[in-house]
Protein backbone atom coordinates (compact mmCIF):
# COMPACT_ATOMS: atom_id res chain seq x y z
CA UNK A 1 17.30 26.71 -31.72
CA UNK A 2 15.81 30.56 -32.31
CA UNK A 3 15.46 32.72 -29.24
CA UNK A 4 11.35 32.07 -29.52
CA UNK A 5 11.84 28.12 -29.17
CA UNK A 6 14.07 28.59 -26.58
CA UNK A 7 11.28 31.00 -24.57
CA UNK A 8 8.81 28.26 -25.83
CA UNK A 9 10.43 24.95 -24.57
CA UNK A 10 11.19 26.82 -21.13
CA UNK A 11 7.73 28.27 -20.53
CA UNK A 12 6.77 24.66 -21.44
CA UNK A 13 9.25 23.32 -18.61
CA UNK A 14 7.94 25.79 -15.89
CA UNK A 15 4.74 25.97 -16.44
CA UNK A 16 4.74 21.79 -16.24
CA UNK A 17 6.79 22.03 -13.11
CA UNK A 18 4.90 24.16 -11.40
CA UNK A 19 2.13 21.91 -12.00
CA UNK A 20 4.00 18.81 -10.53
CA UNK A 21 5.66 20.49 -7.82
CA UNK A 22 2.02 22.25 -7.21
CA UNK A 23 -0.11 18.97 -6.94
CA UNK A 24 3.31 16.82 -5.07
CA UNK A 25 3.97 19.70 -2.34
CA UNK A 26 0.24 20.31 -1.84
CA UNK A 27 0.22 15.89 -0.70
CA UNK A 28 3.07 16.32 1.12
CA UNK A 29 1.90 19.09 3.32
CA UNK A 30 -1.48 17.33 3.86
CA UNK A 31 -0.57 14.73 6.59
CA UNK A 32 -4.82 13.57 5.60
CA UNK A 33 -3.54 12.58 1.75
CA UNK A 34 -3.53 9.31 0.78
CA UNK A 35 -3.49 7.37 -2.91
CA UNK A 36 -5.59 4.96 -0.97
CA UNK A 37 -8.94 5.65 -2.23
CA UNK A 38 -7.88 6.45 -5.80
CA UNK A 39 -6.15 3.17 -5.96
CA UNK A 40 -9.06 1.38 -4.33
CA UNK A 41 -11.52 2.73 -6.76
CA UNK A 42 -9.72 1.59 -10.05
CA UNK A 43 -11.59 0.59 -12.88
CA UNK A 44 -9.45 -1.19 -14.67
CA UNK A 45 -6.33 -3.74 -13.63
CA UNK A 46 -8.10 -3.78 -10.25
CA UNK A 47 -5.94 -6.40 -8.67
CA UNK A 48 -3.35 -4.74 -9.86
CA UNK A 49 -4.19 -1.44 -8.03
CA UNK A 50 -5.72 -2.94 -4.89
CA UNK A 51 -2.44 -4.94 -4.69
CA UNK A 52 -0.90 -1.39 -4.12
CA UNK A 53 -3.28 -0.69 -2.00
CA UNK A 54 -2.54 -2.81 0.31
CA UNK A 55 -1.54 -1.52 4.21
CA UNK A 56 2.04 -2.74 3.93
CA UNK A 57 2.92 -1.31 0.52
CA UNK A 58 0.57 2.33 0.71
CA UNK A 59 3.13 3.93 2.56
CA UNK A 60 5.65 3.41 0.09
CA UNK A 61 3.14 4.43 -3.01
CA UNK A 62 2.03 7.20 -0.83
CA UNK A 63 5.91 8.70 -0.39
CA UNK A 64 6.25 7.47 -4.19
CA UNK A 65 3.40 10.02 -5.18
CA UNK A 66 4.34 12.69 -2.45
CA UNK A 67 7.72 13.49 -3.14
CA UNK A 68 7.90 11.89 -7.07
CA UNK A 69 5.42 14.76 -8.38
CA UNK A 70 7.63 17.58 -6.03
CA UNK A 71 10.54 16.24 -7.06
CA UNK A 72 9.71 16.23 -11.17
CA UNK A 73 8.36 19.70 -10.59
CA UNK A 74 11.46 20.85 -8.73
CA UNK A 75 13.55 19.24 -11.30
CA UNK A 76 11.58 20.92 -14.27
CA UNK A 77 11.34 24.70 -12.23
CA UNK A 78 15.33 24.33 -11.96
CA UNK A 79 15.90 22.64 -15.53
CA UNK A 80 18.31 19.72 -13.55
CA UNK A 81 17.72 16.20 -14.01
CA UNK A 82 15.34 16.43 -16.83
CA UNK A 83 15.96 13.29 -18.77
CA UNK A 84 15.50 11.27 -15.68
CA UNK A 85 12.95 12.86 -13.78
CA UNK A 86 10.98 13.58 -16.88
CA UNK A 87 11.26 9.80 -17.43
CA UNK A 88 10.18 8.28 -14.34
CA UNK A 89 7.51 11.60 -14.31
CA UNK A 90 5.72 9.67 -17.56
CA UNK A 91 5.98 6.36 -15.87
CA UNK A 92 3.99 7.94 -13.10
CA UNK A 93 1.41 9.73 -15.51
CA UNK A 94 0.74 6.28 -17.15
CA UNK A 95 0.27 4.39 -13.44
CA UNK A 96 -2.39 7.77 -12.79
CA UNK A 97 -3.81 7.06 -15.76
CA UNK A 98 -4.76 3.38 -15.69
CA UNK A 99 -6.78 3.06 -13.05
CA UNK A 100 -9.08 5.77 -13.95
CA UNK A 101 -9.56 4.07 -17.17
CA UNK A 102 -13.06 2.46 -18.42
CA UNK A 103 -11.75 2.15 -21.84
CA UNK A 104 -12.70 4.24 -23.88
CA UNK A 105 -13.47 7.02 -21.34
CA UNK A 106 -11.17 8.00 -19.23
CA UNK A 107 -13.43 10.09 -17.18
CA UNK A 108 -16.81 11.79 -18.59
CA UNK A 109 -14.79 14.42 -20.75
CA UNK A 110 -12.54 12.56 -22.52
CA UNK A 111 -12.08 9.81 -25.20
CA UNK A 112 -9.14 7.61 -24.52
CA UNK A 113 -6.85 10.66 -23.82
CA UNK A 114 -6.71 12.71 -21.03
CA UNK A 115 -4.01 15.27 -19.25
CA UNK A 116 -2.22 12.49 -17.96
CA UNK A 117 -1.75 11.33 -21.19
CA UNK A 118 -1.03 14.62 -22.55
CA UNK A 119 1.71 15.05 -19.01
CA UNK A 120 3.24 11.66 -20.21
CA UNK A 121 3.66 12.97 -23.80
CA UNK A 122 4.77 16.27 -22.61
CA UNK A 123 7.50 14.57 -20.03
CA UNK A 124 8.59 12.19 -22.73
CA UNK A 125 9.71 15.46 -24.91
CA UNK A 126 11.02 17.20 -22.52
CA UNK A 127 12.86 14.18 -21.81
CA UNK A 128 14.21 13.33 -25.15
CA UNK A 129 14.67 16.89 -26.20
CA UNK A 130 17.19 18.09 -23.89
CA UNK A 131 14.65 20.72 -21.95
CA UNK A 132 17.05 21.26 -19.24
CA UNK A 133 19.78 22.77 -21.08
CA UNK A 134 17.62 25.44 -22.39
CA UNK A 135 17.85 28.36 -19.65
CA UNK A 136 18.63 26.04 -17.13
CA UNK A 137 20.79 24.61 -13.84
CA UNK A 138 21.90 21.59 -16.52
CA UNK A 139 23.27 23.56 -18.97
CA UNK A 140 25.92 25.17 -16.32
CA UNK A 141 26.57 21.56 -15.41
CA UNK A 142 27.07 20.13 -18.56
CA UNK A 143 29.80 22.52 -19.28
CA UNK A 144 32.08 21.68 -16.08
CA UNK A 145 35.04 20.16 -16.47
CA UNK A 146 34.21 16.98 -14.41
CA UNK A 147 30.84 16.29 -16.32
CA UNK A 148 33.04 16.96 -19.64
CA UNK A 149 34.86 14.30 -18.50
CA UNK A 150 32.45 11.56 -17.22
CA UNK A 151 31.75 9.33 -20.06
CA UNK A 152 28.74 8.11 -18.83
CA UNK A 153 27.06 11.32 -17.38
CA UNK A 154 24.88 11.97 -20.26
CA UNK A 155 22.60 9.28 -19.28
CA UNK A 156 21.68 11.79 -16.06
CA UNK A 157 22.34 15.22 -17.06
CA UNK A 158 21.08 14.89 -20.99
């Protein structure tokens, strides 16, 4: 990878994680937030969405929206975790994305695709690509003797 790739895929990892860490922290420090209405309002797999809706599970999607988005952006800002947070971060993009959905038109500006779907792509590549090595906390991990050692530790630290 050139020096101009390298300066591309981490302006692409930044710029996304201050995005997610942007629209997670700015939930968490609202104590008013809630995924309530957004899941109430669905307009597509309604039951689906109202199920999460639901008093005794909310707090749990609530937290899972919260902290998930600060979390991926955190993750992304310090390049650590990238494989798996960018994973579970396009999981997320897809369960934003549904509900907003009355196929074709995602909202009044878009055909079928819109940023979440465009996030989920984005995470999936930074995911599969190995973004977090590229000027960032995973690289300096993946070169320590224990994680040189760990057979298995790919899976986390790509």
């Amino acid at each position: 990878m050139n020096k101009y790739q390298k300066i591309s895929f981490l302006l692409l990892r930044l710029s996304l994680g201050w995005l997610m860490f942007y629209a997670g922290i700015t939930k968490v420090l609202n104590p008013e937030w809630s995924a309530k209405g957004y899941l109430e309002n669905a307009k597509s797999l309604t039951e689906f969405y109202a199920l999460l809706a639901n008093p005794n599970i909310l707090p749990i999607i609530d937290f899972i929206s919260q902290f998930g988005l600060t979390i991926l952006g955190v993750s992304l800002i310090l390049g650590i975790g990238v494989r798996l947070s960018s994973s579970m971060g396009a999981v997320l993009m897809l369960l934003f994305y549904l509900p907003i959905l009355e196929f074709p038109y995602p909202n009044a500006h878009s055909f079928i695709v819109d940023e979440h779907i465009i996030y989920m792509f984005v995470l999936i590549f930074l995911a599969s690509s190995r973004a977090g090595r590229v000027w960032g906390i995973e690289n300096w991990f993946s070169h320590l003797p224990i994680i040189k050692n760990a057979k298995n530790m790919h899976l986390w630290w790509g």
